[in-house]
N, C-alpha and C. Protein backbone atom coordinates (compact mmCIF):
# COMPACT_ATOMS: atom_id res chain seq x y z
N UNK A 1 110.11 -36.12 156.74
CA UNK A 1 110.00 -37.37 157.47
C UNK A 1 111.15 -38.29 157.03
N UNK A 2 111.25 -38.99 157.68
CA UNK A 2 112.95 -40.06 157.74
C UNK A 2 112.36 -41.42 157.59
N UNK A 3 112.84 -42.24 157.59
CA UNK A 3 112.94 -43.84 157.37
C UNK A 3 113.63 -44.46 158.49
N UNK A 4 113.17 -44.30 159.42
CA UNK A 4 113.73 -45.02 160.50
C UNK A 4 113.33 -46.28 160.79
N UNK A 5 113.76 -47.77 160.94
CA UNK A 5 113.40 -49.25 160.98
C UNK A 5 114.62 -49.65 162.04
N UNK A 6 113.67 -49.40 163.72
CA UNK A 6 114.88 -50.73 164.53
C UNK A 6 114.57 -52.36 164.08
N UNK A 7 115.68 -52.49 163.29
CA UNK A 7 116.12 -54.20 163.00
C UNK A 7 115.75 -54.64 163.91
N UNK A 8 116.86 -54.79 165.36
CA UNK A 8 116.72 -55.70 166.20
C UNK A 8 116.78 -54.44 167.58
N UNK A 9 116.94 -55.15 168.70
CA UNK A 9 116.34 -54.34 170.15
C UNK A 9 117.07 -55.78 170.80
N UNK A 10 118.16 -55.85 171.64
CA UNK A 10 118.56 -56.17 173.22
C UNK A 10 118.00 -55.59 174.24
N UNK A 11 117.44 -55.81 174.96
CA UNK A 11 117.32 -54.86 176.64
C UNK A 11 118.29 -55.14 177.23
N UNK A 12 118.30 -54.34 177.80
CA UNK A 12 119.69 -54.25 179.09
C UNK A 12 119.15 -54.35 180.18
N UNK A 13 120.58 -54.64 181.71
CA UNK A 13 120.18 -54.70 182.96
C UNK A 13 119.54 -53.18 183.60
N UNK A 14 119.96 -52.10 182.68
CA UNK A 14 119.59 -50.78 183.48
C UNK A 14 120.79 -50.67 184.15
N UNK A 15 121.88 -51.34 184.25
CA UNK A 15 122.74 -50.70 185.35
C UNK A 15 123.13 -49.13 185.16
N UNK A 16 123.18 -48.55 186.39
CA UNK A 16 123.92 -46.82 186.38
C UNK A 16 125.25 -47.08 186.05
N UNK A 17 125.79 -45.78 185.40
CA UNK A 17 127.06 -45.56 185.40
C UNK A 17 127.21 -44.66 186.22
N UNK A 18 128.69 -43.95 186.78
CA UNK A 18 128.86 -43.00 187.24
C UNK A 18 128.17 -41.64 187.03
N UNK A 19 128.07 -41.09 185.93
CA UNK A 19 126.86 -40.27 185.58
C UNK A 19 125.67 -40.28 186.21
N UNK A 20 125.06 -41.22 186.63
CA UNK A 20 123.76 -41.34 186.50
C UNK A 20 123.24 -41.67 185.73
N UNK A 21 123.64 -42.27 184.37
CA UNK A 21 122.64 -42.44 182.93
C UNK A 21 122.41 -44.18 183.66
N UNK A 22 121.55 -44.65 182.66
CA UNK A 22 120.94 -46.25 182.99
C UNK A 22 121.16 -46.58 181.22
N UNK A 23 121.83 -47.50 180.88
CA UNK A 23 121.97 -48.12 179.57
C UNK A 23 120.92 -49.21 179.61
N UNK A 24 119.60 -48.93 178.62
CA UNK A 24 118.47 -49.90 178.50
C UNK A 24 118.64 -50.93 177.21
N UNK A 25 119.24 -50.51 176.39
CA UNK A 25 118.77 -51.42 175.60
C UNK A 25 120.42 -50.97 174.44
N UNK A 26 120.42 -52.70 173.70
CA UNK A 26 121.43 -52.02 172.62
C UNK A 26 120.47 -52.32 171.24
N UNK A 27 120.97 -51.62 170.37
CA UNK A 27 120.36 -51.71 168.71
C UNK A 27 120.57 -51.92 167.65
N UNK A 28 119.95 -52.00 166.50
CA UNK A 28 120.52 -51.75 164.98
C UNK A 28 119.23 -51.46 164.55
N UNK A 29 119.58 -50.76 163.71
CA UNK A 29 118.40 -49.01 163.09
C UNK A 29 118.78 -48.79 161.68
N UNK A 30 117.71 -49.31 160.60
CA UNK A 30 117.84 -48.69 159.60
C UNK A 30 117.52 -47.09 159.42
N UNK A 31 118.80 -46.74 159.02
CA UNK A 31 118.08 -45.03 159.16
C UNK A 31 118.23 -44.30 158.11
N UNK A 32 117.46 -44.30 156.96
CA UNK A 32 117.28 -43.72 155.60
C UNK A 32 118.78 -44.35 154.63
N UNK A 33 118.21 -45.50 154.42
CA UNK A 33 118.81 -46.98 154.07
C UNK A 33 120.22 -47.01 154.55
N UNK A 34 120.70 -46.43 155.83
CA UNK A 34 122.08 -46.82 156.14
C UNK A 34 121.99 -47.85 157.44
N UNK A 35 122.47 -48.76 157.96
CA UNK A 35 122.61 -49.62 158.74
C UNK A 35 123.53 -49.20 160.14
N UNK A 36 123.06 -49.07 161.04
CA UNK A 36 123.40 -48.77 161.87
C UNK A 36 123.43 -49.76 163.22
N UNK A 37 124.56 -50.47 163.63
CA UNK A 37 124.65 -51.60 164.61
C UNK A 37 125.70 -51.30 165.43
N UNK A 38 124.76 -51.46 166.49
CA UNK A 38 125.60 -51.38 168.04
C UNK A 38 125.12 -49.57 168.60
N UNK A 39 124.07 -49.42 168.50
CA UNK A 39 123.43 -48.42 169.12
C UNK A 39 122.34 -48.52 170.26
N UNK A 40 122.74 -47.56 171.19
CA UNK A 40 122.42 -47.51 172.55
C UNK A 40 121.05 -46.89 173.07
N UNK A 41 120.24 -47.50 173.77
CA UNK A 41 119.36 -45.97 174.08
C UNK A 41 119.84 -46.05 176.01
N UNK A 42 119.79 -44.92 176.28
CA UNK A 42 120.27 -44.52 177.48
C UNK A 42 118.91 -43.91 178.58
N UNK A 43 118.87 -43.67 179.66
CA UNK A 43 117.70 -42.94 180.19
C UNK A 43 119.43 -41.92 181.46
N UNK A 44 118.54 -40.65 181.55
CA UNK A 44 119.38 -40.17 182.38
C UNK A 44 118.73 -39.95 184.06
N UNK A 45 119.69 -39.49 184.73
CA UNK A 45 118.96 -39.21 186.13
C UNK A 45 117.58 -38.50 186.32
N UNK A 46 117.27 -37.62 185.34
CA UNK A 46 116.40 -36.48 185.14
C UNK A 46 114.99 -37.50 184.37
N UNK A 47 115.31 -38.78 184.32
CA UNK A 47 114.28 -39.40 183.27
C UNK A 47 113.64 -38.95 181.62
N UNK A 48 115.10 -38.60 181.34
CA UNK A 48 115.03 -37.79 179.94
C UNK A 48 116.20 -39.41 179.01
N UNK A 49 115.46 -39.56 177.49
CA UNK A 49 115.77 -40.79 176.97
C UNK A 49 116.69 -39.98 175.96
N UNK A 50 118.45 -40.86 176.27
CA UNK A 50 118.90 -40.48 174.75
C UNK A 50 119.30 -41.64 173.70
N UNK A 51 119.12 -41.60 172.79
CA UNK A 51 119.65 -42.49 171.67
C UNK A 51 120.95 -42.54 171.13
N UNK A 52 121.46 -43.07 170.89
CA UNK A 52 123.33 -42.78 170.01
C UNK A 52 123.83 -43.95 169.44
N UNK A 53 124.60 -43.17 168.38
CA UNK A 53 124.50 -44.20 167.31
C UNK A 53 125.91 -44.68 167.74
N UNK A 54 126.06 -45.77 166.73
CA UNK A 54 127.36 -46.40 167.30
C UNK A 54 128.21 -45.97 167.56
N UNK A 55 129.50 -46.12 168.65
CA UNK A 55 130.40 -45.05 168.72
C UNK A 55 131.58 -45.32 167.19
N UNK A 56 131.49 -46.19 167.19
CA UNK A 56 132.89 -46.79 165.70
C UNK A 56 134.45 -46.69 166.49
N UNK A 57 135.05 -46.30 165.78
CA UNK A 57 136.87 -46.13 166.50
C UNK A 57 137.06 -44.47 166.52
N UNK A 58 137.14 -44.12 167.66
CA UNK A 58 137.57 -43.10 167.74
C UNK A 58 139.25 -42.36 166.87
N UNK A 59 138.83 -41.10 166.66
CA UNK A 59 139.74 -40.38 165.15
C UNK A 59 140.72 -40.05 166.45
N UNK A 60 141.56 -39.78 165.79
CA UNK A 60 143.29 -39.15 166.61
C UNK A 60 142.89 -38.25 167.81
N UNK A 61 141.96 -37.30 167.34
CA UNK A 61 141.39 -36.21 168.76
C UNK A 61 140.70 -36.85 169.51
N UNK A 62 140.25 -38.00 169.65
CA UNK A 62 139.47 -38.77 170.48
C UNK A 62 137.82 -38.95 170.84
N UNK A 63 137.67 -38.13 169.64
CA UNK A 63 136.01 -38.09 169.35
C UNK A 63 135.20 -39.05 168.49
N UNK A 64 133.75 -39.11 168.70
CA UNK A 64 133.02 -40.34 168.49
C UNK A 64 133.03 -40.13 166.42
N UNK A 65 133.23 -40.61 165.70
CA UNK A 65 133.40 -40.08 163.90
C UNK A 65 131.90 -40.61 163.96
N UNK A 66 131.02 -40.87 164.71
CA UNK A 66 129.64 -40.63 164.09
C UNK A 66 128.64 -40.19 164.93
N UNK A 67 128.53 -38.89 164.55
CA UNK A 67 127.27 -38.36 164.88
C UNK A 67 126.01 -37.86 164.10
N UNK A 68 124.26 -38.08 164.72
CA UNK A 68 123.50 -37.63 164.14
C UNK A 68 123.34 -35.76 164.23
N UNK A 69 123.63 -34.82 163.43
CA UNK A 69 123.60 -33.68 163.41
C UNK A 69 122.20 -32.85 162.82
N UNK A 70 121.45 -33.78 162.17
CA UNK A 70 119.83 -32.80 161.95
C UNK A 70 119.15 -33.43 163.19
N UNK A 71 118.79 -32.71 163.84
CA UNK A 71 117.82 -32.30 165.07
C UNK A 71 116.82 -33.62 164.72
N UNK A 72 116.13 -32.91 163.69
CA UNK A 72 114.81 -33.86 163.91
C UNK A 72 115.06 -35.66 163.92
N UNK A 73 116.03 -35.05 162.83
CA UNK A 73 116.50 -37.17 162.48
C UNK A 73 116.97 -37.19 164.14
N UNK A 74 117.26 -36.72 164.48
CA UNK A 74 117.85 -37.48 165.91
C UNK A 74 116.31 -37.30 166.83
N UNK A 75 115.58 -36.47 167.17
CA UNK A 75 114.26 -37.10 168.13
C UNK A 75 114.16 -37.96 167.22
N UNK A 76 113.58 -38.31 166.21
CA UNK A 76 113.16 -39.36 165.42
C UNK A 76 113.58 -40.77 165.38
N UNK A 77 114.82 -40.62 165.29
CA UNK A 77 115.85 -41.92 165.86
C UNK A 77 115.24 -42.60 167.14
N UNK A 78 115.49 -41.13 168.20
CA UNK A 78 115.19 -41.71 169.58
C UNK A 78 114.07 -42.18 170.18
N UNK A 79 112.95 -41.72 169.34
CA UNK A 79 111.44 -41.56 169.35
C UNK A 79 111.31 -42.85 169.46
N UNK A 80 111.72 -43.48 167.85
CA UNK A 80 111.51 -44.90 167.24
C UNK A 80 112.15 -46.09 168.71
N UNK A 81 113.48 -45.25 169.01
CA UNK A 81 114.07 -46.36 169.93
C UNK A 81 113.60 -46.54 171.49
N UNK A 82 112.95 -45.44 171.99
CA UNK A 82 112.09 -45.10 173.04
C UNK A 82 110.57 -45.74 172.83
N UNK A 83 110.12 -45.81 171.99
CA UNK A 83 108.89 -46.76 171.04
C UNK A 83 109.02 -47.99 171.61
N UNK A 84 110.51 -48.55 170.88
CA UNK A 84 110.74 -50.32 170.92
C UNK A 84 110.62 -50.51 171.84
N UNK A 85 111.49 -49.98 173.15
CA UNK A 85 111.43 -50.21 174.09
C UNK A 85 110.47 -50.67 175.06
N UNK A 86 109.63 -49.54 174.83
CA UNK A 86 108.03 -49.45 175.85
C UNK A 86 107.46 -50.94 175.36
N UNK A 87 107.76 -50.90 173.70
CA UNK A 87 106.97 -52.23 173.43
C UNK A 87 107.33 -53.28 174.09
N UNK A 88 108.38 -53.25 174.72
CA UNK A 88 109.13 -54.59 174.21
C UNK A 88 108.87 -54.89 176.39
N UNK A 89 109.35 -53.60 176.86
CA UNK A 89 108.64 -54.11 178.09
C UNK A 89 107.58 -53.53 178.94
N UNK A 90 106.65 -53.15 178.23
CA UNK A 90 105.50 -52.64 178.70
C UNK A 90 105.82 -51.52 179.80
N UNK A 91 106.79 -50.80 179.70
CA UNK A 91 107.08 -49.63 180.92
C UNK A 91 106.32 -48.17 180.02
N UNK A 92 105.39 -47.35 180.51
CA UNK A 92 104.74 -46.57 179.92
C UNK A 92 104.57 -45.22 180.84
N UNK A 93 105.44 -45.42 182.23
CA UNK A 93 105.56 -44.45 183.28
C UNK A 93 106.69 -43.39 182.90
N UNK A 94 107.77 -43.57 182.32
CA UNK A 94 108.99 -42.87 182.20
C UNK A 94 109.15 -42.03 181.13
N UNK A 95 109.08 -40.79 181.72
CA UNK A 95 108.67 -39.25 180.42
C UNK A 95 110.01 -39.53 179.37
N UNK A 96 109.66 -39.27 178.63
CA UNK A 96 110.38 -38.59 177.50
C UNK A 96 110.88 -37.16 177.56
């Protein structure tokens, strides 16, 4: 089990991007005492929720230098941030 604590929770407008994803909400997530600010939870076309942690400055190859890589810590992350959410606006229709 992990230590996951969302600090704080923004909601968002939901607008789509080209994708299809809907950006709901932005964050900051204690996540097994590291601080994590400016993280996203996303919903996609399929009504599947993803979480991601901040992007930071992208390295010379143009990739995000932080990613969550154990499985569980990441549902767990998203769990917690899919949680706030529902709390925060009573939406309890949209699968996981």
């Amino acid at each position: 089990m992990h230590s996951i604590k969302i600090v704080r929770f923004e909601l968002q407008d939901g607008q789509e991007t080209v994708a299809g994803n809907k950006f709901l909400g932005r964050f900051q997530a204690e996540v097994n005492g590291i601080m994590l600010d400016g993280c996203a939870l996303t919903i996609n076309s399929h009504g599947f929720f993803g979480a991601h942690p901040p992007r930071g400055f992208k390295g010379r190859d143009g990739r995000n230098p932080i990613k969550i890589v154990d499985r569980a810590l990441y549902f767990e992350f998203r769990d917690r941030a899919v949680a706030t959410w529902r709390a925060l606006t009573g939406d309890t229709e949209i699968a996981a």
